[in-house]
Structures are given as structure tokens and as C-alpha cells.
PDB file of N, CA and C in Angstrom:
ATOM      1  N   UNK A   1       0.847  -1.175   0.000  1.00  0.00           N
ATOM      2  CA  UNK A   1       0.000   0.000   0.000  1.00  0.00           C
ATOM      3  C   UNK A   1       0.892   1.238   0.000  1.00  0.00           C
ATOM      4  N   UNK A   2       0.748   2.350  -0.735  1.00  0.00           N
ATOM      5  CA  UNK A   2       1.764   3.530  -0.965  1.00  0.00           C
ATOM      6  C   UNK A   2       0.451   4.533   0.054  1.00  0.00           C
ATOM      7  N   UNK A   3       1.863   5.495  -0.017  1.00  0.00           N
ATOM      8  CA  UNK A   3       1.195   6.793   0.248  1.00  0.00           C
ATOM      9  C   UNK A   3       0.347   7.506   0.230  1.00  0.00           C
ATOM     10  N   UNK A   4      -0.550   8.077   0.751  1.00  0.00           N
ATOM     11  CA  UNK A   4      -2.133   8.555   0.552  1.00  0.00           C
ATOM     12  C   UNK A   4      -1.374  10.237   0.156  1.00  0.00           C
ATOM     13  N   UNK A   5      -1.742  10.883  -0.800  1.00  0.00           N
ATOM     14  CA  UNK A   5      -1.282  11.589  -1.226  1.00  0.00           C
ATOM     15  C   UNK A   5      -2.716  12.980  -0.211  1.00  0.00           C
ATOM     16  N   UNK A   6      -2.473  14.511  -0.333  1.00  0.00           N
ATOM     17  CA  UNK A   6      -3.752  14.846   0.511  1.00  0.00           C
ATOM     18  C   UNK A   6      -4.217  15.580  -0.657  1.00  0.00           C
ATOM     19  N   UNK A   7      -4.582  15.118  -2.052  1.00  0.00           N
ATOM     20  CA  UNK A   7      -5.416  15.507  -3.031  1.00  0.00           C
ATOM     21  C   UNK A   7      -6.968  14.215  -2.534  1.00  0.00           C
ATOM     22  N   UNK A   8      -6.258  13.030  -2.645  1.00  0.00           N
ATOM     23  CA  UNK A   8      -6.745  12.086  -2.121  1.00  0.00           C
ATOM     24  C   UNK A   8      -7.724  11.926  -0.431  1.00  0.00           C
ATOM     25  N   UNK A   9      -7.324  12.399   0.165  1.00  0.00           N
ATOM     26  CA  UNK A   9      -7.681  13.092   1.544  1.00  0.00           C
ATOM     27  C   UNK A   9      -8.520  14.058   1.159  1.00  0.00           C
ATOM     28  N   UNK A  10      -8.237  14.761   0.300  1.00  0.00           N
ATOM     29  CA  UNK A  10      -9.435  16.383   0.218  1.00  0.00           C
ATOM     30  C   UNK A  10     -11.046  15.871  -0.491  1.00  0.00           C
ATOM     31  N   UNK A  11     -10.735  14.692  -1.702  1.00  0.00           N
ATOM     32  CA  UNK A  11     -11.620  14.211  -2.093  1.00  0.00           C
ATOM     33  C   UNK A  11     -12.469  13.305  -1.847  1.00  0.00           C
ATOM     34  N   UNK A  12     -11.888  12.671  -0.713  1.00  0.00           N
ATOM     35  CA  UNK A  12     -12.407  11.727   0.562  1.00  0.00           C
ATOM     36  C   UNK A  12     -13.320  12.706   1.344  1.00  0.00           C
ATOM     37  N   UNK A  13     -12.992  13.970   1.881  1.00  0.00           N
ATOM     38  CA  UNK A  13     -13.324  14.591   2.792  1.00  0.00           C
ATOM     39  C   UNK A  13     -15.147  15.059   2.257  1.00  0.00           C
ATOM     40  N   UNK A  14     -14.587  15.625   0.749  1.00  0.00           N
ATOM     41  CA  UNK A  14     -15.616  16.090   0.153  1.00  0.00           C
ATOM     42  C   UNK A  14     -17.031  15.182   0.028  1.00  0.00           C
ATOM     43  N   UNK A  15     -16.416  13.932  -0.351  1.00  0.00           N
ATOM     44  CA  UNK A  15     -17.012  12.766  -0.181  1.00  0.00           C
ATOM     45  C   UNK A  15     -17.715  11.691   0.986  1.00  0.00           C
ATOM     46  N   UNK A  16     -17.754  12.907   2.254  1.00  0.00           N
ATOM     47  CA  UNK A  16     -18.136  12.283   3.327  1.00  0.00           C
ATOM     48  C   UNK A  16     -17.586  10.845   3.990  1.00  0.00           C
ATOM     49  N   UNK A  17     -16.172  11.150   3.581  1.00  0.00           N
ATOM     50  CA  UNK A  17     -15.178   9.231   4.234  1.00  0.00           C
ATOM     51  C   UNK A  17     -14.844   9.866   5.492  1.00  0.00           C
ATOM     52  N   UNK A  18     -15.497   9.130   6.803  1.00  0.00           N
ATOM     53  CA  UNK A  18     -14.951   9.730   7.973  1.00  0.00           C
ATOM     54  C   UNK A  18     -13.718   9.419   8.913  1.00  0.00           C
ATOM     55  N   UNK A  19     -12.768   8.708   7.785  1.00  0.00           N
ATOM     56  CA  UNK A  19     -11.459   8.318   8.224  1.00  0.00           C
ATOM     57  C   UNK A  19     -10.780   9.889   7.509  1.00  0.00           C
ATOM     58  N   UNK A  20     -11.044  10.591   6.433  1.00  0.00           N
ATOM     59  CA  UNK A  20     -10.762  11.519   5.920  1.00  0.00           C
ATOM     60  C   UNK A  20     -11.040  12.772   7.073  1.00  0.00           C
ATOM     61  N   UNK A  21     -12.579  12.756   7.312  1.00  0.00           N
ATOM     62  CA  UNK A  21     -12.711  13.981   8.085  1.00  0.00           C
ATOM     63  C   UNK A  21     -11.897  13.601   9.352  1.00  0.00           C
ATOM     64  N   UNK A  22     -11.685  12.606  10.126  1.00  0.00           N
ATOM     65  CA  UNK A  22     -11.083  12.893  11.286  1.00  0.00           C
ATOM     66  C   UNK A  22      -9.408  13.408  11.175  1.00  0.00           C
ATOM     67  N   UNK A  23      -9.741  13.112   9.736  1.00  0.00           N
ATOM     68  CA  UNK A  23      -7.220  13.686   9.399  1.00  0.00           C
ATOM     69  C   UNK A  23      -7.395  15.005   9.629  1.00  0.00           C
ATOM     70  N   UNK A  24      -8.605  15.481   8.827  1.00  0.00           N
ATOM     71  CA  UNK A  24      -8.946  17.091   8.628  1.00  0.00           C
ATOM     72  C   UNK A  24      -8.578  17.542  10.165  1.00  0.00           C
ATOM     73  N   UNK A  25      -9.372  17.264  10.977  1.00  0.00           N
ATOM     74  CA  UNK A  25      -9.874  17.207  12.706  1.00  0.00           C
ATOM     75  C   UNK A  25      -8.664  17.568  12.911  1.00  0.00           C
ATOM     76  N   UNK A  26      -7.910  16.650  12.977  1.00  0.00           N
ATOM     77  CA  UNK A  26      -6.596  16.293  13.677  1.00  0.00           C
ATOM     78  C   UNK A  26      -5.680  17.690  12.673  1.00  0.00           C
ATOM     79  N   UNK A  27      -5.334  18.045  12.123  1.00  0.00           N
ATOM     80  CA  UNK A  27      -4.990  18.857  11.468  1.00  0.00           C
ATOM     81  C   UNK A  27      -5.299  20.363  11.534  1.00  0.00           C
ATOM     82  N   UNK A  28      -7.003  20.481  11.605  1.00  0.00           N
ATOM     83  CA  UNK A  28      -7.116  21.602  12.642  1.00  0.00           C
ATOM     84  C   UNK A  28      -7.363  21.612  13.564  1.00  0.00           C
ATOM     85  N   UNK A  29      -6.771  20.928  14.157  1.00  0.00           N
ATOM     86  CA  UNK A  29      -6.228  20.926  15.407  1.00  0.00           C
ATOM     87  C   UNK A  29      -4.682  21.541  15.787  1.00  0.00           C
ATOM     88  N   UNK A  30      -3.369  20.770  15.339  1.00  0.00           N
ATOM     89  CA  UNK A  30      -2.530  20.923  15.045  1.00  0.00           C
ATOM     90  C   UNK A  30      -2.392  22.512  14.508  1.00  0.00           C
ATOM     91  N   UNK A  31      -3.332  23.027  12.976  1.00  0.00           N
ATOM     92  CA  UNK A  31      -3.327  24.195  13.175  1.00  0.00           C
ATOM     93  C   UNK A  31      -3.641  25.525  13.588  1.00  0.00           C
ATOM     94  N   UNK A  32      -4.630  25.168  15.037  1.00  0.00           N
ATOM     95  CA  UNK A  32      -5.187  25.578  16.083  1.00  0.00           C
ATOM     96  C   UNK A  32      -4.525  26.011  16.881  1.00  0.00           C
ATOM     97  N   UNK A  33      -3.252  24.943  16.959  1.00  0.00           N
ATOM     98  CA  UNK A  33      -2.423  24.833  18.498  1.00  0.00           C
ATOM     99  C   UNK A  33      -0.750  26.559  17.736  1.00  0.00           C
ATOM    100  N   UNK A  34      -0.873  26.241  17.043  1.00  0.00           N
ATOM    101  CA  UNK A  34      -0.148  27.152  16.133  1.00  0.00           C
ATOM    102  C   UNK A  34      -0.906  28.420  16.078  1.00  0.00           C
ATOM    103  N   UNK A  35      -1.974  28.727  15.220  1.00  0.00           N
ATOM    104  CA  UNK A  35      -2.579  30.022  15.671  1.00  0.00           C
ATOM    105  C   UNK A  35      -2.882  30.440  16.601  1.00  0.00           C
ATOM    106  N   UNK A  36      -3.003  29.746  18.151  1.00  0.00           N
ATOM    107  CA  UNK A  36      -3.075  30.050  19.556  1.00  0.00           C
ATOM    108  C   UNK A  36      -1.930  30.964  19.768  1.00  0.00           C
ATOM    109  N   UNK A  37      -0.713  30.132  19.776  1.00  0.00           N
ATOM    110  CA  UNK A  37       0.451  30.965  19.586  1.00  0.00           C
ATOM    111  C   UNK A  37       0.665  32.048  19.232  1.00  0.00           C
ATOM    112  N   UNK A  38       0.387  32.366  18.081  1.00  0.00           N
ATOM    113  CA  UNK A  38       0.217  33.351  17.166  1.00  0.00           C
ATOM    114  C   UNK A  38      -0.873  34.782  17.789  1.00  0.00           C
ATOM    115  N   UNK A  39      -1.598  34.742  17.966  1.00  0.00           N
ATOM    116  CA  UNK A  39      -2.689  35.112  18.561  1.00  0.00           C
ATOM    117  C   UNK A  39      -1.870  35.859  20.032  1.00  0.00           C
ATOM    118  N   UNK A  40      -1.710  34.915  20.695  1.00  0.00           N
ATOM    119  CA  UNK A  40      -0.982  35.613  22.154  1.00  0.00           C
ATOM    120  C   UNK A  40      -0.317  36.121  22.207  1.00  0.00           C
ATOM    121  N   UNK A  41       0.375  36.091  20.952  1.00  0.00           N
ATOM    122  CA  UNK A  41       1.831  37.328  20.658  1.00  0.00           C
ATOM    123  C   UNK A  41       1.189  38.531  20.151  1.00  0.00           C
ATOM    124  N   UNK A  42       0.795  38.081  19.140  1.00  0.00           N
ATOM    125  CA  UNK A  42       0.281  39.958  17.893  1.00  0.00           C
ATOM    126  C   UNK A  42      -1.285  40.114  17.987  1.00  0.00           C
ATOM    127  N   UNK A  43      -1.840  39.388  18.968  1.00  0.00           N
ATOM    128  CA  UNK A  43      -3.272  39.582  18.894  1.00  0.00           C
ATOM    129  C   UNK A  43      -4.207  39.950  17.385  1.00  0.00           C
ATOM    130  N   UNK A  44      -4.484  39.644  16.362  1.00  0.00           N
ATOM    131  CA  UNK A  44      -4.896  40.034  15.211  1.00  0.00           C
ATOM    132  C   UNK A  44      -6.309  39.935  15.713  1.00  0.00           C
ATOM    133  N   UNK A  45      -6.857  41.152  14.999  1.00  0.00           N
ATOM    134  CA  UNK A  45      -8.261  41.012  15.099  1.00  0.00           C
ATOM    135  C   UNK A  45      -9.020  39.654  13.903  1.00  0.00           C
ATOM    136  N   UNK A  46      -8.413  39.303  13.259  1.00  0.00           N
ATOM    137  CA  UNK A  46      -8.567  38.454  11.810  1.00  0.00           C
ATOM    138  C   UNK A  46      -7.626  37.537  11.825  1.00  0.00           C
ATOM    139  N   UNK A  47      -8.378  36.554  11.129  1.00  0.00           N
ATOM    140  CA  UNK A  47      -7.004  35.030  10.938  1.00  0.00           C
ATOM    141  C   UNK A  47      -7.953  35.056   9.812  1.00  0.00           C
ATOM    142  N   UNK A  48      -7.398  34.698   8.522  1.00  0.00           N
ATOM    143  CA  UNK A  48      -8.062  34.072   7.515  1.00  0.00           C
ATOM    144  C   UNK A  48      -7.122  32.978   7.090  1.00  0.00           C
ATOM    145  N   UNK A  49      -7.967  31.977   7.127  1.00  0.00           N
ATOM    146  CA  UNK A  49      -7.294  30.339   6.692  1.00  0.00           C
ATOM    147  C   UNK A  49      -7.296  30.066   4.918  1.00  0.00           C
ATOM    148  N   UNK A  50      -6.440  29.534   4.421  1.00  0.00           N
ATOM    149  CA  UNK A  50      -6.686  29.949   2.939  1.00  0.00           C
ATOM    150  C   UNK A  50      -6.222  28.434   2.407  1.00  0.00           C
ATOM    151  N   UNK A  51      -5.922  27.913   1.196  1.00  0.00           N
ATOM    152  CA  UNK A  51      -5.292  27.399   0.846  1.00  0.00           C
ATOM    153  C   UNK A  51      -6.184  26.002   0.165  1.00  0.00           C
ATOM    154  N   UNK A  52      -5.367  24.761   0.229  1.00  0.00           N
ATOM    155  CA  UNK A  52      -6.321  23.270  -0.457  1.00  0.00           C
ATOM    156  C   UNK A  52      -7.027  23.001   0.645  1.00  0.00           C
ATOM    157  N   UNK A  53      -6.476  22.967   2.059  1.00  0.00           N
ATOM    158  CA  UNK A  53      -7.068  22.639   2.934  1.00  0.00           C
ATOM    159  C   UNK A  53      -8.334  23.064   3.575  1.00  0.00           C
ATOM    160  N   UNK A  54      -9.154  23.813   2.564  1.00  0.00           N
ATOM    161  CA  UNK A  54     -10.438  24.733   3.210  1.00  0.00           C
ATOM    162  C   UNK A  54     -11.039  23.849   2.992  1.00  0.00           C
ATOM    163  N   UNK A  55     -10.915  22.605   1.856  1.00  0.00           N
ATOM    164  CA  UNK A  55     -12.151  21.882   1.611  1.00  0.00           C
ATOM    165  C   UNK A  55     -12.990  21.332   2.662  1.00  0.00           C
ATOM    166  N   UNK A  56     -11.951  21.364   3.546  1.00  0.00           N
ATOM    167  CA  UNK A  56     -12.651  20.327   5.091  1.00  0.00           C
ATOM    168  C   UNK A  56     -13.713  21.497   5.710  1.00  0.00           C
ATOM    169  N   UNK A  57     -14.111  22.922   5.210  1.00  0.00           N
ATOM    170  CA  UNK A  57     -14.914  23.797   5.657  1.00  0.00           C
ATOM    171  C   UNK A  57     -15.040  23.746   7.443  1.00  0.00           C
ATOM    172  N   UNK A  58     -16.427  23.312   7.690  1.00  0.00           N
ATOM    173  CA  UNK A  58     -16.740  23.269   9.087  1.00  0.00           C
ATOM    174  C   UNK A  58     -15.501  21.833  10.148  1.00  0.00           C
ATOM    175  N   UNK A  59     -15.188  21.065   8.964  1.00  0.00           N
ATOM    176  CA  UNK A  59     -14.354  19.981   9.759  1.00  0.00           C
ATOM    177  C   UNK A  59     -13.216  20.080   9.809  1.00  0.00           C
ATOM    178  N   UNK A  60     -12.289  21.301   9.147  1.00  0.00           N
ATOM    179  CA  UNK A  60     -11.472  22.045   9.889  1.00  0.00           C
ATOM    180  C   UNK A  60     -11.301  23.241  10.617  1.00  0.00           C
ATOM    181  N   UNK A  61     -12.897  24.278  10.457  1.00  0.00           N
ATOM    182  CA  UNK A  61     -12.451  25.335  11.181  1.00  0.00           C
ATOM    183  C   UNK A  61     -13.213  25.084  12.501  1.00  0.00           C
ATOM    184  N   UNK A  62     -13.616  24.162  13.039  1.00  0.00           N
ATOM    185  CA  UNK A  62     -14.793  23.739  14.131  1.00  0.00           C
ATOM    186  C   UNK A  62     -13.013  23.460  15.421  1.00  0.00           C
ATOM    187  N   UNK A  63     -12.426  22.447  14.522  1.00  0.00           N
ATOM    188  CA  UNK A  63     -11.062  21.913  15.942  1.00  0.00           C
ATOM    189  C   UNK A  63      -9.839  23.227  15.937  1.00  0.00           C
ATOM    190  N   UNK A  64      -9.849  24.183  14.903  1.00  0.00           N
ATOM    191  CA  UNK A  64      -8.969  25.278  14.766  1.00  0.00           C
ATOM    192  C   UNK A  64      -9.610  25.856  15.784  1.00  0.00           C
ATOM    193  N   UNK A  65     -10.765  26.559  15.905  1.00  0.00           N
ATOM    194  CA  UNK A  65     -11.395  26.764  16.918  1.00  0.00           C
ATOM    195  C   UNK A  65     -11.616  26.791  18.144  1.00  0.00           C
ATOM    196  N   UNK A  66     -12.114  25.313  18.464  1.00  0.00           N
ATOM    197  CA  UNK A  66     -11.762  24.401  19.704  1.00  0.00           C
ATOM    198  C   UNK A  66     -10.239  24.795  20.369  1.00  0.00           C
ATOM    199  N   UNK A  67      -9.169  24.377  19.711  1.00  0.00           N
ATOM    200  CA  UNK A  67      -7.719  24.445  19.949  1.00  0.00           C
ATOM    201  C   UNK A  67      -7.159  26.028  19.963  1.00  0.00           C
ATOM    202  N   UNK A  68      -8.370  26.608  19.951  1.00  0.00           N
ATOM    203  CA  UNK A  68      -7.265  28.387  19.631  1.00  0.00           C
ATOM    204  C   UNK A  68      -8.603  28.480  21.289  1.00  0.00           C
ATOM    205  N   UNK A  69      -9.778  28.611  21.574  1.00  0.00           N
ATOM    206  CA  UNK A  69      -9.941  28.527  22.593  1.00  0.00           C
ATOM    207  C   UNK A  69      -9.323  27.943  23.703  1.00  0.00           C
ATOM    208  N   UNK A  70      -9.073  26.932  23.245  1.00  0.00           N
ATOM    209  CA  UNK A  70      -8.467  26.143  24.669  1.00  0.00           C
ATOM    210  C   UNK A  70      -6.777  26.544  25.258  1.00  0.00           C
ATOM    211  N   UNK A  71      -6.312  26.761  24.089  1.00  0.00           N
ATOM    212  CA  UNK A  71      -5.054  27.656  24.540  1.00  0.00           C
ATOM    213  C   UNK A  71      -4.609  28.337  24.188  1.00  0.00           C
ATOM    214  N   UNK A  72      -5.435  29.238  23.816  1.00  0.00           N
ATOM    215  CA  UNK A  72      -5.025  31.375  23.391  1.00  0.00           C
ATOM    216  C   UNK A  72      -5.536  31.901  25.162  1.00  0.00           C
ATOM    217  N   UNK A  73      -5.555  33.079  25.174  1.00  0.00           N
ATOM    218  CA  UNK A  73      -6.124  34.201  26.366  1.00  0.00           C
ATOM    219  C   UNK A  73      -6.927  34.750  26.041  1.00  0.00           C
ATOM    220  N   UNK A  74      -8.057  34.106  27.294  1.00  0.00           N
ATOM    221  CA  UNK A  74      -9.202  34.082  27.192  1.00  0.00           C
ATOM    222  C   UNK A  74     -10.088  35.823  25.978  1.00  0.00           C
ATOM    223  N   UNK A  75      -9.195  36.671  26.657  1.00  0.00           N
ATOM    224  CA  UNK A  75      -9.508  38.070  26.010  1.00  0.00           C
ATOM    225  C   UNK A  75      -9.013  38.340  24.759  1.00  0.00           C
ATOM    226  N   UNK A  76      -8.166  37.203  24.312  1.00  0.00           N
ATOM    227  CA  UNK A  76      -7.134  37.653  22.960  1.00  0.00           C
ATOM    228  C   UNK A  76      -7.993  36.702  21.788  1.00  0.00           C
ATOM    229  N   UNK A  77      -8.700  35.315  22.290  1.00  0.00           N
ATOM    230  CA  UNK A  77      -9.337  34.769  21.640  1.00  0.00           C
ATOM    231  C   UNK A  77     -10.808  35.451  21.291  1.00  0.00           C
ATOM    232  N   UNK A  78     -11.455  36.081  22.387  1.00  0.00           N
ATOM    233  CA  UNK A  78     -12.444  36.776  22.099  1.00  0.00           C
ATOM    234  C   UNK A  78     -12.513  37.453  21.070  1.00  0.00           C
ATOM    235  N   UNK A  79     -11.396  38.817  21.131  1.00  0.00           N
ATOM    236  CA  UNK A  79     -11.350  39.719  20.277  1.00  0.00           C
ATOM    237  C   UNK A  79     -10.646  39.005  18.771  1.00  0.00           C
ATOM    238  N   UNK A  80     -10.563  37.973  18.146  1.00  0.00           N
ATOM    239  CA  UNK A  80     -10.056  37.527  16.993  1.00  0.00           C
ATOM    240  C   UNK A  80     -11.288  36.806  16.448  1.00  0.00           C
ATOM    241  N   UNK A  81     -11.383  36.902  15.022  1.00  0.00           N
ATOM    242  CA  UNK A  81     -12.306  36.593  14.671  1.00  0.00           C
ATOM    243  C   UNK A  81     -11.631  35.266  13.256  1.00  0.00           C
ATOM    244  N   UNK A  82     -12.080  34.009  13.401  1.00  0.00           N
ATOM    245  CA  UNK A  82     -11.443  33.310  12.618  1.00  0.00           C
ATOM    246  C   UNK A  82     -12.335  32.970  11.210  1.00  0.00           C
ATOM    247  N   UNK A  83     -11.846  32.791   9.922  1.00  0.00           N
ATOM    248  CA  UNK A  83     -12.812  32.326   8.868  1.00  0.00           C
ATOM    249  C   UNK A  83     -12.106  31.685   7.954  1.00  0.00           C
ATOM    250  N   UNK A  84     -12.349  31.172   6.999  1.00  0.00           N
ATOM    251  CA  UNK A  84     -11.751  30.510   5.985  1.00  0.00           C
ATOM    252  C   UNK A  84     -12.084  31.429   4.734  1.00  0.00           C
ATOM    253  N   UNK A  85     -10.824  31.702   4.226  1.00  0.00           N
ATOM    254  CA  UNK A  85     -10.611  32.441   2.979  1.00  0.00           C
ATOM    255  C   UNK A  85     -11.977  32.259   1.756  1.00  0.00           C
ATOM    256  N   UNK A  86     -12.668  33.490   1.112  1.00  0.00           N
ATOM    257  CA  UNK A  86     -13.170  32.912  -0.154  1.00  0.00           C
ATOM    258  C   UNK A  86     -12.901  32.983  -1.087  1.00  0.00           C
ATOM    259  N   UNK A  87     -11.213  33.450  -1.074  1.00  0.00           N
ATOM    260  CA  UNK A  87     -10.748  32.921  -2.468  1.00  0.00           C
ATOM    261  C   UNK A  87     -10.527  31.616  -2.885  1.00  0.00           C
ATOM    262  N   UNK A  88     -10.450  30.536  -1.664  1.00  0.00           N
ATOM    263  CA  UNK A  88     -10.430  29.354  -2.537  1.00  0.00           C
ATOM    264  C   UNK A  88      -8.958  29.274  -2.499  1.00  0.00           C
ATOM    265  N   UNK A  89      -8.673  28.367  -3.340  1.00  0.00           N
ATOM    266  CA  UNK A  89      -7.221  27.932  -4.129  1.00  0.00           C
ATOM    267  C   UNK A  89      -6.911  29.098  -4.759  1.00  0.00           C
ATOM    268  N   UNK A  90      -7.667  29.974  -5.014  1.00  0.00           N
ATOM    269  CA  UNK A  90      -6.922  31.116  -5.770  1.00  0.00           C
ATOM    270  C   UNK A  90      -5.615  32.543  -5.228  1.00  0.00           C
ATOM    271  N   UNK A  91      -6.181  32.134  -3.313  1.00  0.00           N
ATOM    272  CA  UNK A  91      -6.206  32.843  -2.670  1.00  0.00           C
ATOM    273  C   UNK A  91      -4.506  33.425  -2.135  1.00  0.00           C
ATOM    274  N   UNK A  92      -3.575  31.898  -2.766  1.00  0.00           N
ATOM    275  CA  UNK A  92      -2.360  32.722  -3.273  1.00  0.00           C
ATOM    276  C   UNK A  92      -1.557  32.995  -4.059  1.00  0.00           C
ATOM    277  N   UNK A  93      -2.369  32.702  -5.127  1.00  0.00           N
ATOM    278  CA  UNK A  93      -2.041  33.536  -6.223  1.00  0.00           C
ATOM    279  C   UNK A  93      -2.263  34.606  -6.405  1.00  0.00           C
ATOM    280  N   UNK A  94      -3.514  35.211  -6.075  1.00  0.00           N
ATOM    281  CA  UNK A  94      -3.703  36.705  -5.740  1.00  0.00           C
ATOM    282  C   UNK A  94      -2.979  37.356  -4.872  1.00  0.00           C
ATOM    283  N   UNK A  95      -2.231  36.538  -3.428  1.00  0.00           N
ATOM    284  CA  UNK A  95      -1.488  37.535  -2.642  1.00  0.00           C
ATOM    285  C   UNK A  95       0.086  37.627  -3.372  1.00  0.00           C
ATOM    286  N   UNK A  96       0.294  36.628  -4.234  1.00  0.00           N
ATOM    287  CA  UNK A  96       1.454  37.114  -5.188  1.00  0.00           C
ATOM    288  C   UNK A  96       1.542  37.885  -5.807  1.00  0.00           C
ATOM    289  N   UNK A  97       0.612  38.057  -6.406  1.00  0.00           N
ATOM    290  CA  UNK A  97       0.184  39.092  -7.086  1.00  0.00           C
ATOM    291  C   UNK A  97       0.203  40.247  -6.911  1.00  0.00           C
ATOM    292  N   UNK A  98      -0.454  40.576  -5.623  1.00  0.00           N
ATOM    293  CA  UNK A  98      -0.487  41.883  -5.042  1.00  0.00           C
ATOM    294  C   UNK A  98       0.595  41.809  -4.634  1.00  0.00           C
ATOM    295  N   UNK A  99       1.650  41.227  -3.604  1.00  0.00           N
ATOM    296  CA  UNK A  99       2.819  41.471  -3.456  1.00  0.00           C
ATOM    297  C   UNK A  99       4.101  41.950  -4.513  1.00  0.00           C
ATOM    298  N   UNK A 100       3.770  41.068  -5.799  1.00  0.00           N
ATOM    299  CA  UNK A 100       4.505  41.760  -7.179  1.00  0.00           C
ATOM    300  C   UNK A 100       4.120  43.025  -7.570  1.00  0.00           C
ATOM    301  N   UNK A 101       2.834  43.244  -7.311  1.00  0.00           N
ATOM    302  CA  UNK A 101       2.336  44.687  -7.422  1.00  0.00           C
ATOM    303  C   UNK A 101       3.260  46.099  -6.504  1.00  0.00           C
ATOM    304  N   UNK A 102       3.128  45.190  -5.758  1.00  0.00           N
ATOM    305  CA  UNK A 102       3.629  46.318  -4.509  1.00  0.00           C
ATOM    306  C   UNK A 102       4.890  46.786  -4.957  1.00  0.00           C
ATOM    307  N   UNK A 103       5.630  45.530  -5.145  1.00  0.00           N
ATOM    308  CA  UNK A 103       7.454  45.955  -5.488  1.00  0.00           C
ATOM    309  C   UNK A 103       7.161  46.532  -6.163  1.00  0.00           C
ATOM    310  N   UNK A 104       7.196  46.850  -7.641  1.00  0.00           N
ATOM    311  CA  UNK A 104       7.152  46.887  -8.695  1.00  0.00           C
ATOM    312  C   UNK A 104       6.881  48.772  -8.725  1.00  0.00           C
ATOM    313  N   UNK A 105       5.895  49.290  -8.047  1.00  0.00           N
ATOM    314  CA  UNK A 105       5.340  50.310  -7.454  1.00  0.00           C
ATOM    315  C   UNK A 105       5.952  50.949  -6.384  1.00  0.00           C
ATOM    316  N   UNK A 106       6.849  49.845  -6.175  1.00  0.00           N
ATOM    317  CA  UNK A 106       7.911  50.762  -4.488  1.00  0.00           C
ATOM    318  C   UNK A 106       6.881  51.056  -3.627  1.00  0.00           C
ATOM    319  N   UNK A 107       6.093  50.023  -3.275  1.00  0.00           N
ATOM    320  CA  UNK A 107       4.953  50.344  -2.060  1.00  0.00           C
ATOM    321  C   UNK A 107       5.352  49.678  -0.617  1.00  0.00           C
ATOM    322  N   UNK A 108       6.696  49.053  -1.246  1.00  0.00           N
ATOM    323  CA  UNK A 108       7.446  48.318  -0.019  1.00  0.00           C
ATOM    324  C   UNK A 108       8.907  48.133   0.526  1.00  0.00           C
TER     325      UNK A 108
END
């Protein structure tokens, strides 16, 4: 048996396989325990989650969630508001974009 590749995982997920959604789980989780971090340092009023991994929608931003409550501050989690990007997959290619913009313009 080879490698489960996570194109494979995303299309499982989509597909309601709940060996798939619990990787998702576990994952935002993992990237829960990371934006907690994050959060207690620079406090952002905004986290936007972006990337392949949105497909898991509510079954990854439900344990990102969970895990940024359970160990951010209490007042730092309040004031942050978490969502998943609606650009989609597109979402960095557009910030390349705008970042090439920027140089290019000396906006940075």
C-alpha cells in the first residue's frame, strides 16, 4: 500500500469518508495549536485560513477553533475573529500578485 497523497484526503473529505474527516480534525487541530500561539503574541483582530485545505470547511475550522480557545487568552481569543478564505485555491495567487504589485510600485 503507498502513500495517501492529501489531493486524495481532500476528495475523501468532500465525499463524506470519515477516516478523511477525522485527518482534517486532527490537522485543525494541530493548526489551532499554532494560531493560539500566534494570537498571544500579535493579537490580530482576523485570521483568515486559505489554501487546499479549506475543503474540510466546518471539519477544519470547528477543531482550529476548539484548539485556539483552549489555549489562546481568554480576552485575545475573544477579540479575533477566525474564517476561511473565499478565495479558494486562488487565494495565493492573488497575494502574489499583489505582493509583485507592490514591489514593482515601491509600495514596499
Amino acid at each position: 500500500m503507498g502513500d495517501v497523497e492529501l489531493d486524495e484526503i481532500l476528495r475523501a473529505v468532500e465525499e463524506g469518508d470519515v477516516l478523511a474527516i477525522d485527518a482534517i480534525g486532527q490537522i485543525g487541530d494541530t493548526l489551532g495549536r499554532g494560531i493560539s500561539g500566534v494570537l498571544n503574541v500579535f493579537n490580530p483582530g482576523l485570521v483568515v485560513i486559505g489554501g487546499r485545505l479549506i475543503v474540510g470547511k466546518d471539519y477544519l475550522l470547528l477543531p482550529i477553533k476548539t484548539a485556539v480557545n483552549r489555549l489562546s487568552l481568554p480576552r485575545v481569543s475573544a477579540d479575533t475573529t477566525i474564517v476561511l478564505s473565499q478565495l479558494g485555491r486562488r487565494a495565493a495567487s492573488v497575494g502574489d500578485c499583489l505582493l509583485s504589485r507592490a514591489r514593482v510600485l515601491g509600495l514596499m
